[in-house]
PDB file of N, CA and C in Angstrom:
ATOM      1  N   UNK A   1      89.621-150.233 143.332  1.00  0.00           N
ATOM      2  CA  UNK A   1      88.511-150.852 142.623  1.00  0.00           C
ATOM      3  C   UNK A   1      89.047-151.935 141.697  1.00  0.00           C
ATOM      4  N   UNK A   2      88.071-153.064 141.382  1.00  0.00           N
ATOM      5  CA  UNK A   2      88.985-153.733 140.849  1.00  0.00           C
ATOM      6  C   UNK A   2      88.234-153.993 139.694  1.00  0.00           C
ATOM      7  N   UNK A   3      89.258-154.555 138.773  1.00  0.00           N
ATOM      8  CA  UNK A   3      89.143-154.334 137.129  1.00  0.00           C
ATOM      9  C   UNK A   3      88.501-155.409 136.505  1.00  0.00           C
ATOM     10  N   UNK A   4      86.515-155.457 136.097  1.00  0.00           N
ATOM     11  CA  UNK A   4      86.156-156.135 135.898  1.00  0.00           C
ATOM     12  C   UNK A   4      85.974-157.351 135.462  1.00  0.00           C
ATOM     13  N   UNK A   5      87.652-157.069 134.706  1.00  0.00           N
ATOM     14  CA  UNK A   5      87.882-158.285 133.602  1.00  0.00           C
ATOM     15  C   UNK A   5      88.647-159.559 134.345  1.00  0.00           C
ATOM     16  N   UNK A   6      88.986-158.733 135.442  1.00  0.00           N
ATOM     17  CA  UNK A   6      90.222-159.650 136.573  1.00  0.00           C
ATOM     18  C   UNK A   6      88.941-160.623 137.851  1.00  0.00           C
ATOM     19  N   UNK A   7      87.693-159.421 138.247  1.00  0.00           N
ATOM     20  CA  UNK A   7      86.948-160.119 138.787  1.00  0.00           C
ATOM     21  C   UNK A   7      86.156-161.272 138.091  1.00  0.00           C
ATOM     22  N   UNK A   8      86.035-161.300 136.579  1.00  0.00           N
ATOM     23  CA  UNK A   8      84.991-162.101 136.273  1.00  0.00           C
ATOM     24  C   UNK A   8      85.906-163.123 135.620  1.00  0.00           C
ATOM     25  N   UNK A   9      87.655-163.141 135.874  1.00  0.00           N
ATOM     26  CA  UNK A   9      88.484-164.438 135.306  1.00  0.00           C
ATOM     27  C   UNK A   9      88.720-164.173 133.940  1.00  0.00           C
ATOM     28  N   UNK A  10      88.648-163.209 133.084  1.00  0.00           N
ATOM     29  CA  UNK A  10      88.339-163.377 131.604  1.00  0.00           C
ATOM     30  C   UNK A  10      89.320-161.735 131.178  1.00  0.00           C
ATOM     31  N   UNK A  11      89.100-161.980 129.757  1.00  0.00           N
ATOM     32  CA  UNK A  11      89.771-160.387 129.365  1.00  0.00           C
ATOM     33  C   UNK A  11      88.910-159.156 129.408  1.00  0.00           C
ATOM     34  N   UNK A  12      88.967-158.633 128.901  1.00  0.00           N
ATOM     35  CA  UNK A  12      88.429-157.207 128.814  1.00  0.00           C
ATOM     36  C   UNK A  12      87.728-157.397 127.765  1.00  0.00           C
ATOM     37  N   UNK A  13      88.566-157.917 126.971  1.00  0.00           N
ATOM     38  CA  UNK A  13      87.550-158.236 125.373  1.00  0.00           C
ATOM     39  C   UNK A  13      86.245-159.764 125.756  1.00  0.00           C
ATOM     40  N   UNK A  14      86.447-160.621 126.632  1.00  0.00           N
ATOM     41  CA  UNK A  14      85.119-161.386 126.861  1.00  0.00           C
ATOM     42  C   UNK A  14      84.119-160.243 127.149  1.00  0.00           C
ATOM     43  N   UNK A  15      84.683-159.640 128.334  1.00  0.00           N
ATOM     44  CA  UNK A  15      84.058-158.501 129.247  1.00  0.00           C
ATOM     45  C   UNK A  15      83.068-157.719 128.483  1.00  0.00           C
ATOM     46  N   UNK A  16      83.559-157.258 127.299  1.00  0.00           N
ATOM     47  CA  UNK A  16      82.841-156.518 126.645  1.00  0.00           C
ATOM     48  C   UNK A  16      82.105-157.131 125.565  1.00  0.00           C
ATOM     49  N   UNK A  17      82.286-158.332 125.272  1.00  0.00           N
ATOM     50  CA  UNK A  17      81.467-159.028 124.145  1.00  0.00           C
ATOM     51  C   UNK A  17      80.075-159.387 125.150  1.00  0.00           C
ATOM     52  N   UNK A  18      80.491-159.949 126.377  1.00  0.00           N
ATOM     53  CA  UNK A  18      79.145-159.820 127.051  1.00  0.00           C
ATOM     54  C   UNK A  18      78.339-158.853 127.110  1.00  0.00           C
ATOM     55  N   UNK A  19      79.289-157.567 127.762  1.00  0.00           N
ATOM     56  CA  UNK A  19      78.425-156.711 128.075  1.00  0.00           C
ATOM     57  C   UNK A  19      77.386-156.046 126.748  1.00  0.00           C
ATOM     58  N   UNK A  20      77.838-156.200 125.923  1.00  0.00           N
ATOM     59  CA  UNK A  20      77.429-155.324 124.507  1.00  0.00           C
ATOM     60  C   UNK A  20      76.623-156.231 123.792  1.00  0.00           C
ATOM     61  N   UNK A  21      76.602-157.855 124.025  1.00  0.00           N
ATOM     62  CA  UNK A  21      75.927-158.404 123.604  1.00  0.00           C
ATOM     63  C   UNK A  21      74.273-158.318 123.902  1.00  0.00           C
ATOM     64  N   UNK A  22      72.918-157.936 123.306  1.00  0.00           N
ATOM     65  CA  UNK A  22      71.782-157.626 122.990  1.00  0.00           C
ATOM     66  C   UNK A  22      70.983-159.061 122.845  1.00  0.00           C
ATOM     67  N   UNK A  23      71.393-160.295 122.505  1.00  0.00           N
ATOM     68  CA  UNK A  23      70.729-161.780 122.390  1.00  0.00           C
ATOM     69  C   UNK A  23      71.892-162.482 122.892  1.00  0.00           C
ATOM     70  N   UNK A  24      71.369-163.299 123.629  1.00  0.00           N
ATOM     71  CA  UNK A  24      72.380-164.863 124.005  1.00  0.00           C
ATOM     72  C   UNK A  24      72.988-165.412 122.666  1.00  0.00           C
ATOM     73  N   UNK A  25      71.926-165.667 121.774  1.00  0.00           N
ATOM     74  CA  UNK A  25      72.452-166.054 120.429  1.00  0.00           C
ATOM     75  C   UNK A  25      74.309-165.300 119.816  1.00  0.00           C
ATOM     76  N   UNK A  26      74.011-163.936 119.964  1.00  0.00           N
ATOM     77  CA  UNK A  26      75.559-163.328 119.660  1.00  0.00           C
ATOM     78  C   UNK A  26      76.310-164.052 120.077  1.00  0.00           C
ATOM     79  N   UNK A  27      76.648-164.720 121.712  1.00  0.00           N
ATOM     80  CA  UNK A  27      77.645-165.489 122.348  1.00  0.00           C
ATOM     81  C   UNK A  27      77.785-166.508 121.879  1.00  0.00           C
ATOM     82  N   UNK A  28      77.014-167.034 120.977  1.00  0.00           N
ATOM     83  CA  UNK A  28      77.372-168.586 120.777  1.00  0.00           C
ATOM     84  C   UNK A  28      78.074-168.260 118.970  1.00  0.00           C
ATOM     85  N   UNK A  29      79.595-167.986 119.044  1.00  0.00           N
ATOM     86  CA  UNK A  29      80.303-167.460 117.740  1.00  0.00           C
ATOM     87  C   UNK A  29      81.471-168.231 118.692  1.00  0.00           C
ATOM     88  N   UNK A  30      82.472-168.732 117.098  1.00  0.00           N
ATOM     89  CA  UNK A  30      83.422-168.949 117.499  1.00  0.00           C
ATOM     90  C   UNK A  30      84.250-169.805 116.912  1.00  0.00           C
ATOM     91  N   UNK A  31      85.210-170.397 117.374  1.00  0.00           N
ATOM     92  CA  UNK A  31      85.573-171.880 116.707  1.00  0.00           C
ATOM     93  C   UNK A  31      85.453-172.672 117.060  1.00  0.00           C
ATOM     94  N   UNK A  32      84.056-172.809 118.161  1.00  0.00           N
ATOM     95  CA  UNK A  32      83.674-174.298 118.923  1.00  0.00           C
ATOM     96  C   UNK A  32      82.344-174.562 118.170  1.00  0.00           C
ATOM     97  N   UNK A  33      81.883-173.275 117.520  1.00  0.00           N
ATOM     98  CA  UNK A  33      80.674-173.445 116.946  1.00  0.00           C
ATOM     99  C   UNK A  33      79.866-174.697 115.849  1.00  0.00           C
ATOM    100  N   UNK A  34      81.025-175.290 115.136  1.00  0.00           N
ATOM    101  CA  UNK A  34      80.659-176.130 114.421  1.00  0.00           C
ATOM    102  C   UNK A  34      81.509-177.271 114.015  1.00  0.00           C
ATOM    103  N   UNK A  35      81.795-177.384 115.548  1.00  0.00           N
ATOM    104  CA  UNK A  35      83.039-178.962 115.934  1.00  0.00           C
ATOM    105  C   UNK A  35      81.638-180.067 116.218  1.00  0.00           C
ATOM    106  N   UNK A  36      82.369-181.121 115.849  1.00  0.00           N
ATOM    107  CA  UNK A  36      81.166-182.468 115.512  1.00  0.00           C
ATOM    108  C   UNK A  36      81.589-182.725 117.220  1.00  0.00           C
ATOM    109  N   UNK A  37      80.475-183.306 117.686  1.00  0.00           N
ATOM    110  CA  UNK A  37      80.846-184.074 118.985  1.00  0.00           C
ATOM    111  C   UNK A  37      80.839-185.917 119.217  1.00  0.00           C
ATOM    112  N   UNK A  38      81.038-186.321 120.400  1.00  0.00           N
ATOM    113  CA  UNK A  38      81.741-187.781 120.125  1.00  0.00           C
ATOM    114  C   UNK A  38      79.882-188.180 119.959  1.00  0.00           C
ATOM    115  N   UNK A  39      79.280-187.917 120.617  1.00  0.00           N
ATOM    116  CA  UNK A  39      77.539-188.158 120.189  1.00  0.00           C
ATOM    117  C   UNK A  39      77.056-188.314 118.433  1.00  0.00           C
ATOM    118  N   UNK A  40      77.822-187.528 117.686  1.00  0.00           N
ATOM    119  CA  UNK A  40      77.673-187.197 116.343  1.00  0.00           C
ATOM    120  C   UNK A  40      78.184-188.264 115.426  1.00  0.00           C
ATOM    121  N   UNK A  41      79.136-189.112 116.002  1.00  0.00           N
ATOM    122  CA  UNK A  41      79.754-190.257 115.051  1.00  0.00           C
ATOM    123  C   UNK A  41      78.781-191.497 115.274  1.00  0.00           C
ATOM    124  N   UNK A  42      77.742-191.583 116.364  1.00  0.00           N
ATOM    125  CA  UNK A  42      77.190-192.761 116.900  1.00  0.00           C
ATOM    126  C   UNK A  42      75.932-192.120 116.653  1.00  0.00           C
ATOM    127  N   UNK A  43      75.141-191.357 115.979  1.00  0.00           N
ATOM    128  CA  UNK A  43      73.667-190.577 115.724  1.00  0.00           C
ATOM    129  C   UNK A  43      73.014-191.454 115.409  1.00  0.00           C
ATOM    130  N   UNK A  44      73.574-192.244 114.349  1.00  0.00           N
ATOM    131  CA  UNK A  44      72.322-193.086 113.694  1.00  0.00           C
ATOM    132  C   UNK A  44      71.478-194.358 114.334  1.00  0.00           C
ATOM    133  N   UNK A  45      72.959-194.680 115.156  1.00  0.00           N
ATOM    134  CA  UNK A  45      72.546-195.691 116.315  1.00  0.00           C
ATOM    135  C   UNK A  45      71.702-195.335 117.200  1.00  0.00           C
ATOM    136  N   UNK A  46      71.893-193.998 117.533  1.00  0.00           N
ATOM    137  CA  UNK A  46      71.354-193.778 118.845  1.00  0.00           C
ATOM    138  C   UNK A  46      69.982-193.401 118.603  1.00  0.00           C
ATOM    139  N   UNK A  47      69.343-192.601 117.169  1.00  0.00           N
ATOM    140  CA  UNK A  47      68.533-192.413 116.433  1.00  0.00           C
ATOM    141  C   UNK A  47      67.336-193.998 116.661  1.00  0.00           C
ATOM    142  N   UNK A  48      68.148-194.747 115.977  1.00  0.00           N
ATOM    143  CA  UNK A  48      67.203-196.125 116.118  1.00  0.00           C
ATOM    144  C   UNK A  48      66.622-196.582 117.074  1.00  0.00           C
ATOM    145  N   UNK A  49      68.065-196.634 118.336  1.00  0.00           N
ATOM    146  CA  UNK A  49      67.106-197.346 119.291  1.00  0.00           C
ATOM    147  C   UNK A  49      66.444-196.308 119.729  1.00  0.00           C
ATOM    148  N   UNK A  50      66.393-194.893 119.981  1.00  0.00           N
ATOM    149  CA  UNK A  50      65.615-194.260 120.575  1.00  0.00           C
ATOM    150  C   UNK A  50      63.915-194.459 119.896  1.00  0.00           C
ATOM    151  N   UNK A  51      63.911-194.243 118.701  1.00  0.00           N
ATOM    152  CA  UNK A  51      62.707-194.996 117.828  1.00  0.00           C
ATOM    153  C   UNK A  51      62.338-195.928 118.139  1.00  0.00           C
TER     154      UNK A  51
END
């Protein structure tokens, strides 16, 4: 049988943060959570012309 964490590419510990997770919201933790993106330096521009 093979060992869930090996079929789904990931550790045991993803494995189980999924499985135990109760809202999608839980998954989104981390240290990607509140990195600026390259969209974020050009907002105001993009803000305008979209207006």
């Amino acid at each position: 049988m093979l060992n869930p964490s090996t079929a789904l590419g990931g550790t045991w510990r993803t494995v189980k943060q999924f499985a135990n997770a109760e809202a999608l919201e839980e998954l989104f933790t981390g240290q990607w959570q509140n990195r600026t993106s390259v969209p974020d330096d050009d907002r105001p521009c993009l803000d305008a012309r979209r207006d």
